[in-house]
Each structure stands twice: as C-alpha cells, then as structure tokens.
N, C-alpha and C. Protein backbone atom coordinates (compact mmCIF):
# COMPACT_ATOMS: atom_id res chain seq x y z
N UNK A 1 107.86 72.03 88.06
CA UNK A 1 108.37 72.74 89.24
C UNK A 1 108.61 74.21 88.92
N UNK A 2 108.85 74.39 87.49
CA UNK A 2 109.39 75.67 87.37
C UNK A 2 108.03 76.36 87.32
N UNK A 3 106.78 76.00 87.01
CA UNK A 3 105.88 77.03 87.12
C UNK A 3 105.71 77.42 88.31
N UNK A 4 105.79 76.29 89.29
CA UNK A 4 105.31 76.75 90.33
C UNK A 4 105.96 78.29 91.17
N UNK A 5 107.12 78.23 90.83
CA UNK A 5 107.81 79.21 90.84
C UNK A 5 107.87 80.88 90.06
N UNK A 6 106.82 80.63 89.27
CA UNK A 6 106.49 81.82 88.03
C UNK A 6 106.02 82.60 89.04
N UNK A 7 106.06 83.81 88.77
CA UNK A 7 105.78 85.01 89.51
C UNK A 7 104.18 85.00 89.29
N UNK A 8 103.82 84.50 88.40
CA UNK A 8 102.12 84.61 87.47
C UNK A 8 101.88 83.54 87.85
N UNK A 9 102.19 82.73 88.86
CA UNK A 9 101.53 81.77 89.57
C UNK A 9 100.76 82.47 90.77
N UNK A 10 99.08 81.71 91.01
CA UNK A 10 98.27 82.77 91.98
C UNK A 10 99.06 82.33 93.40
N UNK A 11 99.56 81.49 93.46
CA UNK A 11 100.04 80.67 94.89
C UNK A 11 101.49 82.02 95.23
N UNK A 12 102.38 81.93 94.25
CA UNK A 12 103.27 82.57 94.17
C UNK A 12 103.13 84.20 94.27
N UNK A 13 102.24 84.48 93.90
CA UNK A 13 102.08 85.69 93.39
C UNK A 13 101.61 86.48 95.33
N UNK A 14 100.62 85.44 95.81
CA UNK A 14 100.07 86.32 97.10
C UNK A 14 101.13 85.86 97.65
N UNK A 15 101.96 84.64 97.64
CA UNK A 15 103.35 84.54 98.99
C UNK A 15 104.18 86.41 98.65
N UNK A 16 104.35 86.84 97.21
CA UNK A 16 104.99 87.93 96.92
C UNK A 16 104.12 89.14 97.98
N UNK A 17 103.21 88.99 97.47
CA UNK A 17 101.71 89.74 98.31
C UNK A 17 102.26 89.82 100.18
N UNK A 18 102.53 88.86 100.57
CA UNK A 18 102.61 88.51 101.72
C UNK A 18 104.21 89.19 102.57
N UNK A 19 105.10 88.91 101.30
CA UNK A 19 106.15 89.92 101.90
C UNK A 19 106.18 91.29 101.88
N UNK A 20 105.09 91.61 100.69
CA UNK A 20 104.75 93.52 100.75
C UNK A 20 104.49 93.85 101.88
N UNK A 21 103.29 92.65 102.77
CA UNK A 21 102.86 93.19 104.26
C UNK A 21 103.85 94.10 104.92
N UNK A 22 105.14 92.89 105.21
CA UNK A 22 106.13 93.42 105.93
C UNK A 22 106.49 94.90 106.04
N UNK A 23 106.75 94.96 104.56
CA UNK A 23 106.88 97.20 104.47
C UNK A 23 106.01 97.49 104.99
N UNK A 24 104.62 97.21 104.53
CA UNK A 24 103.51 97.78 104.68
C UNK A 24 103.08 98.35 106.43
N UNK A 25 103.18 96.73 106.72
CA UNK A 25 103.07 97.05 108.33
C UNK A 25 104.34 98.01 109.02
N UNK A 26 105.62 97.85 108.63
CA UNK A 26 106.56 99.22 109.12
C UNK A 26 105.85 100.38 109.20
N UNK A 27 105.39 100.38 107.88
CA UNK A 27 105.38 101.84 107.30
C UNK A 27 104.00 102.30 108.08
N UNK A 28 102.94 101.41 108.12
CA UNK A 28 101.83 101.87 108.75
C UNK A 28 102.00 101.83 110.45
N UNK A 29 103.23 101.11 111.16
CA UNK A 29 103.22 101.72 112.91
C UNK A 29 104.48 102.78 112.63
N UNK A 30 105.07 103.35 111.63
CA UNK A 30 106.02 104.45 112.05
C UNK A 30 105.06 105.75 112.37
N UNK A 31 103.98 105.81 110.64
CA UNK A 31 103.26 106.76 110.49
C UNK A 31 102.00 106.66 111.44
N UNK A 32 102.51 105.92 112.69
CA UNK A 32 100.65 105.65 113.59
C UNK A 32 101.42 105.87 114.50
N UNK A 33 103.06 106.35 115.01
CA UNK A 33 103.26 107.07 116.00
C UNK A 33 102.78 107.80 116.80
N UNK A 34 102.66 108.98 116.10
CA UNK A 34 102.03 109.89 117.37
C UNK A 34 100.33 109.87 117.49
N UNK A 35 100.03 108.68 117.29
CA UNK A 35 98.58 108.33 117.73
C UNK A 35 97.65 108.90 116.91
N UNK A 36 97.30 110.10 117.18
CA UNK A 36 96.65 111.03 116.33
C UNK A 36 96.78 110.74 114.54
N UNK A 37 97.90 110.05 114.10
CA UNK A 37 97.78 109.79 112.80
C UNK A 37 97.22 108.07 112.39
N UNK A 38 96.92 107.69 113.22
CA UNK A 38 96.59 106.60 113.19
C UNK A 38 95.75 106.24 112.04
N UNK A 39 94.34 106.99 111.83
CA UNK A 39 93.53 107.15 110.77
C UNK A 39 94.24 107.20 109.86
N UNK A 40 94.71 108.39 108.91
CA UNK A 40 95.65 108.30 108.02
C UNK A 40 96.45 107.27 107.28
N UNK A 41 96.56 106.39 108.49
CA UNK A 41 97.95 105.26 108.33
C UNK A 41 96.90 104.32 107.72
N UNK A 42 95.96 104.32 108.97
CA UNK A 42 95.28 103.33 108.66
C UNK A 42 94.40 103.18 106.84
N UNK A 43 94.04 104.33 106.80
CA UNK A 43 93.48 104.52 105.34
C UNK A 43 94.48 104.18 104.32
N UNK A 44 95.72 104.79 104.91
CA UNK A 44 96.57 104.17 103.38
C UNK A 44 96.95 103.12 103.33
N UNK A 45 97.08 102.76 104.10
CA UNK A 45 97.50 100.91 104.20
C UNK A 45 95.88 100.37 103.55
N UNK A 46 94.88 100.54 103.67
CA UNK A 46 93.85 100.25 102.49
C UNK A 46 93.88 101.07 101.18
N UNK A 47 94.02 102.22 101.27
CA UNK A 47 94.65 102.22 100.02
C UNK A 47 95.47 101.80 98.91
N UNK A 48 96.16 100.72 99.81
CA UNK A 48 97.52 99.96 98.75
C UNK A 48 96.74 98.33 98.53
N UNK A 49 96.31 98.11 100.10
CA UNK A 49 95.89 96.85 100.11
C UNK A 49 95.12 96.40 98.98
N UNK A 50 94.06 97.43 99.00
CA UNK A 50 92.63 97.44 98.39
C UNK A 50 93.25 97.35 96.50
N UNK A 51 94.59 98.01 96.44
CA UNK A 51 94.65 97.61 94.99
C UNK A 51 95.41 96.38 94.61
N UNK A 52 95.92 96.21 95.53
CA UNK A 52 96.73 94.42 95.58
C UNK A 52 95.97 93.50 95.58
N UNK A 53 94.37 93.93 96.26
CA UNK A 53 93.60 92.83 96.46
C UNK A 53 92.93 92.66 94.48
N UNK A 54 93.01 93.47 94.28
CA UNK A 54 92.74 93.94 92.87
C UNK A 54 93.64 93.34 91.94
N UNK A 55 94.95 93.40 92.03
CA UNK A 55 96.05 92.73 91.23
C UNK A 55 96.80 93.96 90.47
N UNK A 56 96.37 95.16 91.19
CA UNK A 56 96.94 96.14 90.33
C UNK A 56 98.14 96.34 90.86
N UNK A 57 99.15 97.27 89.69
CA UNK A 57 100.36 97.62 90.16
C UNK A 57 100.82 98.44 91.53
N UNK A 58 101.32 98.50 92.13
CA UNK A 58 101.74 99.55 93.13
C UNK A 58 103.23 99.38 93.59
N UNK A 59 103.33 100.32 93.86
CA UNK A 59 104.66 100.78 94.10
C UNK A 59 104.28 101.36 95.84
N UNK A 60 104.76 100.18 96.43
CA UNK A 60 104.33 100.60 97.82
C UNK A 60 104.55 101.29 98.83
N UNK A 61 106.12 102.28 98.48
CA UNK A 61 105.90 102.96 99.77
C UNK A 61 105.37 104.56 99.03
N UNK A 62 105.21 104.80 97.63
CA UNK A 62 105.10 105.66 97.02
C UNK A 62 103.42 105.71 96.95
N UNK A 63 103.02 104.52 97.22
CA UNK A 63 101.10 104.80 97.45
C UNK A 63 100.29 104.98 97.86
N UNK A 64 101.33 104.48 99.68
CA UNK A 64 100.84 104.43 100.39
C UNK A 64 100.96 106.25 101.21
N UNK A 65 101.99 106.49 101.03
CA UNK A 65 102.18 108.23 101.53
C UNK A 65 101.50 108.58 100.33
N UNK A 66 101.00 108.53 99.09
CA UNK A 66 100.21 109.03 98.46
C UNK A 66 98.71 108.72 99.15
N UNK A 67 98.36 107.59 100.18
CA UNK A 67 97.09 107.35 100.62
C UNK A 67 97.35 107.87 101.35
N UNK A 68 98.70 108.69 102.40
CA UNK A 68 97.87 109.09 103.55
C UNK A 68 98.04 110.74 103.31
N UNK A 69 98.42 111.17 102.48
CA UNK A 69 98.43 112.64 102.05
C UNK A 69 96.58 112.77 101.78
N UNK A 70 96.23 111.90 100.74
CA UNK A 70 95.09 112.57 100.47
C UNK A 70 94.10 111.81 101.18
N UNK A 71 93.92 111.22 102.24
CA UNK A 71 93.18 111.26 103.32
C UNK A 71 93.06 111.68 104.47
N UNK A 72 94.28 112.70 105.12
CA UNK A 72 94.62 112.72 105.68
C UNK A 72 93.98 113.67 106.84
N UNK A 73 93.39 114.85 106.00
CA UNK A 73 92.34 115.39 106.70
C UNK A 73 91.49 114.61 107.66
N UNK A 74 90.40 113.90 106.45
CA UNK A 74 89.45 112.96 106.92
C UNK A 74 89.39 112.56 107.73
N UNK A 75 90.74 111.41 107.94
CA UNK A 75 91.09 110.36 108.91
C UNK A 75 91.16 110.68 109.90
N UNK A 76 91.93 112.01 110.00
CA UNK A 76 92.43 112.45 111.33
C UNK A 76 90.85 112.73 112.18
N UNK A 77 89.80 113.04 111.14
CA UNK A 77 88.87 113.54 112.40
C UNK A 77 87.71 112.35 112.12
N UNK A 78 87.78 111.46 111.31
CA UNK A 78 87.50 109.75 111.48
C UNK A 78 88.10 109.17 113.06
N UNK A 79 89.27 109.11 112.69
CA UNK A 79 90.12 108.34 114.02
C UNK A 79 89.75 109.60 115.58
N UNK A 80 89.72 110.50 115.32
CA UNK A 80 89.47 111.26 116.73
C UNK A 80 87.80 110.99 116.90
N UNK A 81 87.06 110.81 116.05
CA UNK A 81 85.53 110.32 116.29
C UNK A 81 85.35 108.89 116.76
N UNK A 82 86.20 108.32 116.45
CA UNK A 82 86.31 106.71 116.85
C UNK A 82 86.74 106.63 118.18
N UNK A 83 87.77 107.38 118.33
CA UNK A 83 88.37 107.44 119.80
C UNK A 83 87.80 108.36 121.07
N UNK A 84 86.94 108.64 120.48
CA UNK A 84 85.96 109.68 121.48
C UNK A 84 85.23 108.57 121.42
N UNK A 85 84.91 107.48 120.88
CA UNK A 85 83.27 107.17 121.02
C UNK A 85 83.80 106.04 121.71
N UNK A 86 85.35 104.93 121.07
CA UNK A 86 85.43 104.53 121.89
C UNK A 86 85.94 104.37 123.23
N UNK A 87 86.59 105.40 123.64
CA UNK A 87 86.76 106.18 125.38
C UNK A 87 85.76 105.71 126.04
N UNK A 88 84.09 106.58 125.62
CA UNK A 88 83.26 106.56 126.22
C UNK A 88 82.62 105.06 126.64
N UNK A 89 82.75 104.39 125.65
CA UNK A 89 82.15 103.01 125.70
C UNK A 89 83.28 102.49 126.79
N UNK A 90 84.26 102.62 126.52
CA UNK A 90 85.43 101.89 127.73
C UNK A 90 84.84 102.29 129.10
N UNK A 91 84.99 103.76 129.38
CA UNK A 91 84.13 104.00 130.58
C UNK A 91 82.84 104.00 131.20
N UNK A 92 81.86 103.52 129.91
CA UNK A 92 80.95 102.92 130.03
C UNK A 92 81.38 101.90 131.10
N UNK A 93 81.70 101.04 130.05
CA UNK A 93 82.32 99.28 130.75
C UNK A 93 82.90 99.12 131.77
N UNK A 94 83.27 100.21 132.17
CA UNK A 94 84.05 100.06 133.34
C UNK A 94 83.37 99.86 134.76
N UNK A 95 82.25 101.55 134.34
CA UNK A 95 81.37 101.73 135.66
C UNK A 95 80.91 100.31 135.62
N UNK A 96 80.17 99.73 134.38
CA UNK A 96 79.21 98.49 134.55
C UNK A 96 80.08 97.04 135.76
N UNK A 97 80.77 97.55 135.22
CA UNK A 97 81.62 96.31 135.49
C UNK A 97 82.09 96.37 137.11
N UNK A 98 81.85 97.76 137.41
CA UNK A 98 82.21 97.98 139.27
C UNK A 98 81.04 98.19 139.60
N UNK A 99 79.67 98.36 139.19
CA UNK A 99 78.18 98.40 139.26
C UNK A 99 78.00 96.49 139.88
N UNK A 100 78.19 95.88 138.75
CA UNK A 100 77.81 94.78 138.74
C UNK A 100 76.07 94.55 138.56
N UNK A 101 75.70 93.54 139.59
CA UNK A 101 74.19 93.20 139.85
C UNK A 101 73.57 94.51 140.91
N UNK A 102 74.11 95.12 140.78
CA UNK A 102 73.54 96.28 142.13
C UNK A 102 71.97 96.53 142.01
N UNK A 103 71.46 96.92 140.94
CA UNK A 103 69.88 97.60 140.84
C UNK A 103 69.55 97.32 139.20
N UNK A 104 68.72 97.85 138.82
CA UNK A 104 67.50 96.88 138.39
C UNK A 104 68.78 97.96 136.37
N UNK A 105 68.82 99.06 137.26
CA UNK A 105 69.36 100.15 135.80
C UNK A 105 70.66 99.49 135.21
N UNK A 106 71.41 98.78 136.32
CA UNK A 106 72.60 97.92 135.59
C UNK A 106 72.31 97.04 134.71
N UNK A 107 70.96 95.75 134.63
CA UNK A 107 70.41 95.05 134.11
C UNK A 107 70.17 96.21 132.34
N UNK A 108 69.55 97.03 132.88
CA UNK A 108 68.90 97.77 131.45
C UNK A 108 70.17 98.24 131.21
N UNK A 109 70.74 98.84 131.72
CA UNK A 109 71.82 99.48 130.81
C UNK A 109 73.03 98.95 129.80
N UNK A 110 73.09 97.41 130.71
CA UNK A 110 74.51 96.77 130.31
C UNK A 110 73.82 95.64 128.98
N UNK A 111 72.05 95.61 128.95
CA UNK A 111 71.74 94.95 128.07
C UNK A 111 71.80 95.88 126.68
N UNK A 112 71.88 97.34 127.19
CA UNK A 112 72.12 98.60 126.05
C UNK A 112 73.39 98.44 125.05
N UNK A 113 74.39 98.25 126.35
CA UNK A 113 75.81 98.39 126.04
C UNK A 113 76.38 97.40 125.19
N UNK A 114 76.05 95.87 125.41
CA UNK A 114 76.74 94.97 124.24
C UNK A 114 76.22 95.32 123.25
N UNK A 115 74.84 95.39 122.54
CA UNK A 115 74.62 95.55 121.12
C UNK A 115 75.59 97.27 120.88
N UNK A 116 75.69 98.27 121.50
CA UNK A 116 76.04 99.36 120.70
C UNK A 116 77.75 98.82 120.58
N UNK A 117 77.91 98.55 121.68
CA UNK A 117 79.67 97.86 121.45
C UNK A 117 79.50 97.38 120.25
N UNK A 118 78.67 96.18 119.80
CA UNK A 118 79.28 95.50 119.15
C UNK A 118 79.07 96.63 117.63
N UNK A 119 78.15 97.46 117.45
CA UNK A 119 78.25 98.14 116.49
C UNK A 119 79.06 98.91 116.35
N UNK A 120 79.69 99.51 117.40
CA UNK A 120 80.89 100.48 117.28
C UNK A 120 81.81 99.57 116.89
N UNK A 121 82.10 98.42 117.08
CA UNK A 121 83.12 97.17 116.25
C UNK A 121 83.48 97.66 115.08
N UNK A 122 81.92 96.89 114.62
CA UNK A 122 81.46 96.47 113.09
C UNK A 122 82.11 98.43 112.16
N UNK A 123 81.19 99.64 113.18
CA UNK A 123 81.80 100.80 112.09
C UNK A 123 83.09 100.83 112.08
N UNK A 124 84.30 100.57 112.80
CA UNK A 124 85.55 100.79 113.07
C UNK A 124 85.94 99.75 112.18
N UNK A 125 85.92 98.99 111.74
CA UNK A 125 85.96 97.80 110.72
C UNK A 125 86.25 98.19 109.13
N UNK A 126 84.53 98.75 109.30
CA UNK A 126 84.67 99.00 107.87
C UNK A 126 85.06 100.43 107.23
N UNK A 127 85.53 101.62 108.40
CA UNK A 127 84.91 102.95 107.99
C UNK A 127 86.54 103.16 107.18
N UNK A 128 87.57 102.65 107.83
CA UNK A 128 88.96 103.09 107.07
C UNK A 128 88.94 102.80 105.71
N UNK A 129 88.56 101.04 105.73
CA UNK A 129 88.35 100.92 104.12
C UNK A 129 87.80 101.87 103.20
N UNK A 130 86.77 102.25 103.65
CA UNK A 130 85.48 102.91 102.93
C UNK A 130 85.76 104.65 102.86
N UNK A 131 86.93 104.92 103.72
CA UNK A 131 87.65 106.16 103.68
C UNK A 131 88.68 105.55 102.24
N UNK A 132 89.60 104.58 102.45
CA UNK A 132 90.40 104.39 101.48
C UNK A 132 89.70 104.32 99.70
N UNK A 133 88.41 104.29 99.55
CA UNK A 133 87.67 103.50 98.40
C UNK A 133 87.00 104.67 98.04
N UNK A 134 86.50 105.32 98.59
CA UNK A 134 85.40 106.47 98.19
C UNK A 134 85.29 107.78 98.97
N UNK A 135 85.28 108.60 98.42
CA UNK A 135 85.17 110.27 99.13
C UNK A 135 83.67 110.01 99.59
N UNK A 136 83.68 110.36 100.69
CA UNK A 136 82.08 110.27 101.67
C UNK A 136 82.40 111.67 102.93
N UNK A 137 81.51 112.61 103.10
CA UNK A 137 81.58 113.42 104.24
C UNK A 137 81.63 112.08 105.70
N UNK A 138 81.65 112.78 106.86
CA UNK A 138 82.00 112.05 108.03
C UNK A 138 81.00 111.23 108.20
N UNK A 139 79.61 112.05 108.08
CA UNK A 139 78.65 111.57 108.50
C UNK A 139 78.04 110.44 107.29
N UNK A 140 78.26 110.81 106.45
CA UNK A 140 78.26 109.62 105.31
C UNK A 140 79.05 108.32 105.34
N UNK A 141 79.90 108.55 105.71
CA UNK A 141 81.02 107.38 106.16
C UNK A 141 80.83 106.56 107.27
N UNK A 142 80.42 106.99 108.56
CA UNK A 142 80.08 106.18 110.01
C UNK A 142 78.69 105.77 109.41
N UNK A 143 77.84 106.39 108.56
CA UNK A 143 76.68 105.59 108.49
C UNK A 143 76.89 104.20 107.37
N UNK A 144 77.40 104.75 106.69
CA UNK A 144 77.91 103.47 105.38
C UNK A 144 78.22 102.48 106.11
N UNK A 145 79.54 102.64 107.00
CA UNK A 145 79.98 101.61 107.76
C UNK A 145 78.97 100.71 108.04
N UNK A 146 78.35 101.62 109.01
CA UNK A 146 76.90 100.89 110.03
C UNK A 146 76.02 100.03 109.22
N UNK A 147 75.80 100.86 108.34
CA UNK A 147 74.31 99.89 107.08
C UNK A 147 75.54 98.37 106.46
N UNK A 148 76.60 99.02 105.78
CA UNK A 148 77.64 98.01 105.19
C UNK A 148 77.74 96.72 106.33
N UNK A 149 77.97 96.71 107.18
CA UNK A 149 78.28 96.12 108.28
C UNK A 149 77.06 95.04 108.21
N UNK A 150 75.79 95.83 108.49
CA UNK A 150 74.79 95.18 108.67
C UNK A 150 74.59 94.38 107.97
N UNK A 151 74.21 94.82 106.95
CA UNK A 151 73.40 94.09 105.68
C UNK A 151 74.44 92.59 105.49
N UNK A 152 75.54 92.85 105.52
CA UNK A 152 76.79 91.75 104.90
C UNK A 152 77.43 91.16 106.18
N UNK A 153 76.76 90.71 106.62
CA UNK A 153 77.12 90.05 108.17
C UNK A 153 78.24 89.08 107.97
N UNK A 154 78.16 88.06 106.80
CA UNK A 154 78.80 86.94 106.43
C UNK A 154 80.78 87.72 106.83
N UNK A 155 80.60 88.95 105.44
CA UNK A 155 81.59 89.78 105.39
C UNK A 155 81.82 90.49 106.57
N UNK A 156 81.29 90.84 107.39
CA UNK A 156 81.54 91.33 108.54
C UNK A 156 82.14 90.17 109.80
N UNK A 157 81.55 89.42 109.87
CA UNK A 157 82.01 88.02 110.77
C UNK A 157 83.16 87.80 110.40
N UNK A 158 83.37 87.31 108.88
CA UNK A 158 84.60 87.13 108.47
C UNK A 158 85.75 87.93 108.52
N UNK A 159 85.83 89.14 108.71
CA UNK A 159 86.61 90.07 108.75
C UNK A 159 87.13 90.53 110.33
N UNK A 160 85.92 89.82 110.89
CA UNK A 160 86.41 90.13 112.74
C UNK A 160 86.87 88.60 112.83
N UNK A 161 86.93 87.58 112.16
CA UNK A 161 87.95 86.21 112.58
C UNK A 161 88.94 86.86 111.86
N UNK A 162 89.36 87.29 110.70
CA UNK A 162 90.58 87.29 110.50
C UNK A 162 91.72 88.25 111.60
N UNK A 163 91.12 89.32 112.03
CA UNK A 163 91.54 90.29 112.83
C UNK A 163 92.00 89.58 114.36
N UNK A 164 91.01 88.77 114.75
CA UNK A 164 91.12 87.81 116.20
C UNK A 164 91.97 86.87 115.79
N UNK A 165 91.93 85.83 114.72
CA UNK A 165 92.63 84.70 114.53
C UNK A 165 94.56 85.03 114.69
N UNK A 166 94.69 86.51 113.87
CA UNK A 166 95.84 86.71 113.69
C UNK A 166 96.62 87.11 115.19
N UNK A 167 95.57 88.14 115.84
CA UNK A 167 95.68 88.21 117.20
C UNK A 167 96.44 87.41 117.89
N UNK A 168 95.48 86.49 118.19
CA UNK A 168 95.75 85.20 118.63
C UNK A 168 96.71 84.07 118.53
N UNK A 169 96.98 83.94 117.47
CA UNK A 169 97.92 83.34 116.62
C UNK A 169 99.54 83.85 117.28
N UNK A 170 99.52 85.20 116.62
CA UNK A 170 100.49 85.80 116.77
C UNK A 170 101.19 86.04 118.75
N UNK A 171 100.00 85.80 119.56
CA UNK A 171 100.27 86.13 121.01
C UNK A 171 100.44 84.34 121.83
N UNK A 172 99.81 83.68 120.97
CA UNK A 172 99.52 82.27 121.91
C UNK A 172 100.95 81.37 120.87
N UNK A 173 100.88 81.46 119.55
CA UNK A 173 101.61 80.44 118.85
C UNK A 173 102.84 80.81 117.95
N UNK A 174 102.52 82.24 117.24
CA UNK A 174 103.61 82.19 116.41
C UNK A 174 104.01 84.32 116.53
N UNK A 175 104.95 84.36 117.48
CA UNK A 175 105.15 85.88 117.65
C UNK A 175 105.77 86.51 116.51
N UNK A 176 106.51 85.89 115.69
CA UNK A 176 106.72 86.64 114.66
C UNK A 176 105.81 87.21 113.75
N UNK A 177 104.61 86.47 113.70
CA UNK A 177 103.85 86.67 112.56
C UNK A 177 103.07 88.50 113.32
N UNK A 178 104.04 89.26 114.14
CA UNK A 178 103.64 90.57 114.56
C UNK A 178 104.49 91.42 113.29
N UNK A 179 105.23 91.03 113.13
CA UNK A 179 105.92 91.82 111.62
C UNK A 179 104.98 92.02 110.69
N UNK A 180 104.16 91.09 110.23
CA UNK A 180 103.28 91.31 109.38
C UNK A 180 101.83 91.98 109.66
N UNK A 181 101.44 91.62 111.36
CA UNK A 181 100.39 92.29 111.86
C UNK A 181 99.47 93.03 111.08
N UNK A 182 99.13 94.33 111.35
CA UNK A 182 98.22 95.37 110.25
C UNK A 182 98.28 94.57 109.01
N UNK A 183 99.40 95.70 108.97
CA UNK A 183 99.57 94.55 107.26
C UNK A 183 98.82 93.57 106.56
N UNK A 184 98.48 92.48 107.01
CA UNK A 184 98.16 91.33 107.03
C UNK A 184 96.90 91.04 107.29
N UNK A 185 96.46 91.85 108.37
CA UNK A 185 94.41 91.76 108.49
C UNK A 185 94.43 92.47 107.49
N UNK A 186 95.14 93.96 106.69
CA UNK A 186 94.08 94.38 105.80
C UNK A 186 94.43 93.87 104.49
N UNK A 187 95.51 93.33 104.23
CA UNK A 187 95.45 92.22 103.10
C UNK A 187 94.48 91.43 102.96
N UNK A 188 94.05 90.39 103.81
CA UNK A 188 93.22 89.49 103.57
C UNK A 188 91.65 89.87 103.45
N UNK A 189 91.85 91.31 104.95
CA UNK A 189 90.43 91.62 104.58
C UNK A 189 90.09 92.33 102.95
N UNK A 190 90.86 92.81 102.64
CA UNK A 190 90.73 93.18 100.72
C UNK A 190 90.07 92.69 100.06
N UNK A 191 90.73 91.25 100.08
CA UNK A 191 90.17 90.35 99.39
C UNK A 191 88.55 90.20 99.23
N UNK A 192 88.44 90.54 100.56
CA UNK A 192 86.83 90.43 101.02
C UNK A 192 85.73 91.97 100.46
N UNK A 193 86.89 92.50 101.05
CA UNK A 193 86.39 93.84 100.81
C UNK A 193 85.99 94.61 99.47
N UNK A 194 86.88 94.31 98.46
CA UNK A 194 87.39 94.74 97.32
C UNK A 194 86.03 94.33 96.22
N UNK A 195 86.00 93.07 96.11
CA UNK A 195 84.49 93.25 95.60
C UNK A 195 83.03 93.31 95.79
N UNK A 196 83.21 93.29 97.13
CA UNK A 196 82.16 94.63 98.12
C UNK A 196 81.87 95.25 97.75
N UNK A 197 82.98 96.23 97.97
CA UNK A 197 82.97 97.67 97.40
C UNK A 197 82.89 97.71 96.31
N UNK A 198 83.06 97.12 94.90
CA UNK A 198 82.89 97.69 93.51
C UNK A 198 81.38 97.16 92.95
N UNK A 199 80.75 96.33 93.87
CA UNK A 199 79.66 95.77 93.59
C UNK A 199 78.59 96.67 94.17
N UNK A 200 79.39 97.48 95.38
CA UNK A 200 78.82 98.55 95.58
C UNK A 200 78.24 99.73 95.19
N UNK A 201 79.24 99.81 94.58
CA UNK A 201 79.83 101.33 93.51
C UNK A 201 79.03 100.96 92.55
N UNK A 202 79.10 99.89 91.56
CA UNK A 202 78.06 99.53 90.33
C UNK A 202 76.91 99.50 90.78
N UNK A 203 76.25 99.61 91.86
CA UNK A 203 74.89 99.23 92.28
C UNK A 203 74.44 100.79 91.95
N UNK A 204 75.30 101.85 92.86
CA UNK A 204 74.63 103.37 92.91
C UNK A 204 74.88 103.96 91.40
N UNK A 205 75.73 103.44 89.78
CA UNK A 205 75.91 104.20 89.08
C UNK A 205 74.46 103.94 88.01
C-alpha cells in the first residue's frame, strides 16, 4: 500500500500532475483576461505542460510567466491571426446558414466551407503548442500546424476528443471538472504531443 502512495509511483505521480492543472488553469484565464492575451497564456500553459509531459522539473507559476514573457510577442499576433480568420469563417457560417438551399453558389460554397473549417480547427490545435516548442516565424508556424495536423491524423483526432470529451463532460456530467478545464486538455494533449514534437526535431537535425 505504501508504494502505491510513493510520489515515484506513475499512477501517483500524474494524480500530482493533475492538481498542477488547477494553478495552471487559474493562471492561464487570469492572464487570458483581456482577450488579446489569450495567445500568450495559451503558449505558456504549453510551455509548462509540454515539460510535465516530459517529467521534467518545473516550478509552475515561475515557468509559466517565464512562457508567456518570451512568447509573448508571437502569440499576440498568432492569436489576432486566428481570430481574424476565425471571425471570418463565423460570418461565413452565418450568411450560409440564412442562404440555406437558395441557388446553386450555396451548394458550392458551403461544400468549400466545411473542409477549410475543419482545417482552421486542426491549425488552432496545434499552432500554440508548436509556438510553446520551437521558434518558427508566423508564417512558418500556421503552415507547420497545417502539414503537422495532416500527416498525424491519429494525433490530431485524438487531441480534438480530448478537447470535446472534457467539454462535454464538464457541461452535461461533472461541472467541476471546469477548474481544471485548459489546464487539463493541454496536459493530456502533451502527452501526445511531446513525442511528436521531439521525433520531430530529431528528424530535421
């Protein structure tokens, strides 16, 4: 019984993992206040994640304002590129959606609109991580996403159930589990992510 209880138990060790969320997620909706920092937040909260998913040390509220200091540029005009693109797609959806069956261009257009939706998903997914993991210009980064996304569908699927499941979870069955929210998709997605990315990184050296 007493091992089970060892801190160097793997069971034990992610329940520890699991209460970091809690800060984590504070700390990432104080600093996603005024909207505009959202990116930022969002990058450093992979910044911490991404080394927990790792097993490395951190000191979490000291890593995470260390992730969003030195991303902070970036993010900010990451997250304002995301939110321009996805505006447009919203008002896309919208007209479509008060269009309906009208003429022949609603048919072509709205068959346009789900595949780019779903790619604007997939980059918004992966681009914070990939801000948190590696220095990439803008345009290097939305494309990484896009190809990353693609190629690793398995990892990509998996990473949009964990994001919906918790959703869901948290709105239909268990509301507390909103404390842990953020937090908590990018924990698990880490896991996923983490040797992704270094399998990545070894591929280009």
């Amino acid at each position: 019984m007493g091992k089970f209880f060892n801190l160097d138990n793997p069971i034990m060790n992610f329940i520890g993992k699991l209460a970091d969320t809690l800060w984590l997620n504070l700390l990432w909706l104080i600093t996603s206040l005024p909207i505009v920092t959202i990116g930022p937040a969002t990058a450093a909260l992979y910044h911490v994640t991404l080394s927990m998913a790792d097993d490395q040390y951190v000191n979490l509220t000291t890593d995470f304002f260390k992730g969003f200091k030195d991303h902070c540029k970036k993010s900010i005009k990451l997250g304002l590129v995301l939110l321009l693109m996805g505006l447009v797609l919203g008002i896309d959806g919208y007209i479509f959606m008060r269009m309906k069956f009208e003429n022949v261009f609603w048919t072509l257009g709205f068959a346009a609109y789900i595949p780019i939706s779903i790619l604007y998903l997939v980059v918004c997914i992966y681009a914070f991580p990939l801000q948190a993991m590696f220095d990439n210009t803008l345009h290097q980064l939305l494309k990484n996403a896009l190809l990353i996304g693609i190629r690793y569908l398995f990892c990509t699927l998996s990473l949009i159930v964990i994001h919906v499941a918790i959703f869901y979870i948290t709105i239909n069955y268990f509301t507390p589990l909103i404390f842990l929210g953020e937090g908590l998709c990018a924990l698990l997605s880490s896991y996923l992510l983490r040797p992704l990315f270094v399998s990545l990184y070894e591929v280009e050296q």
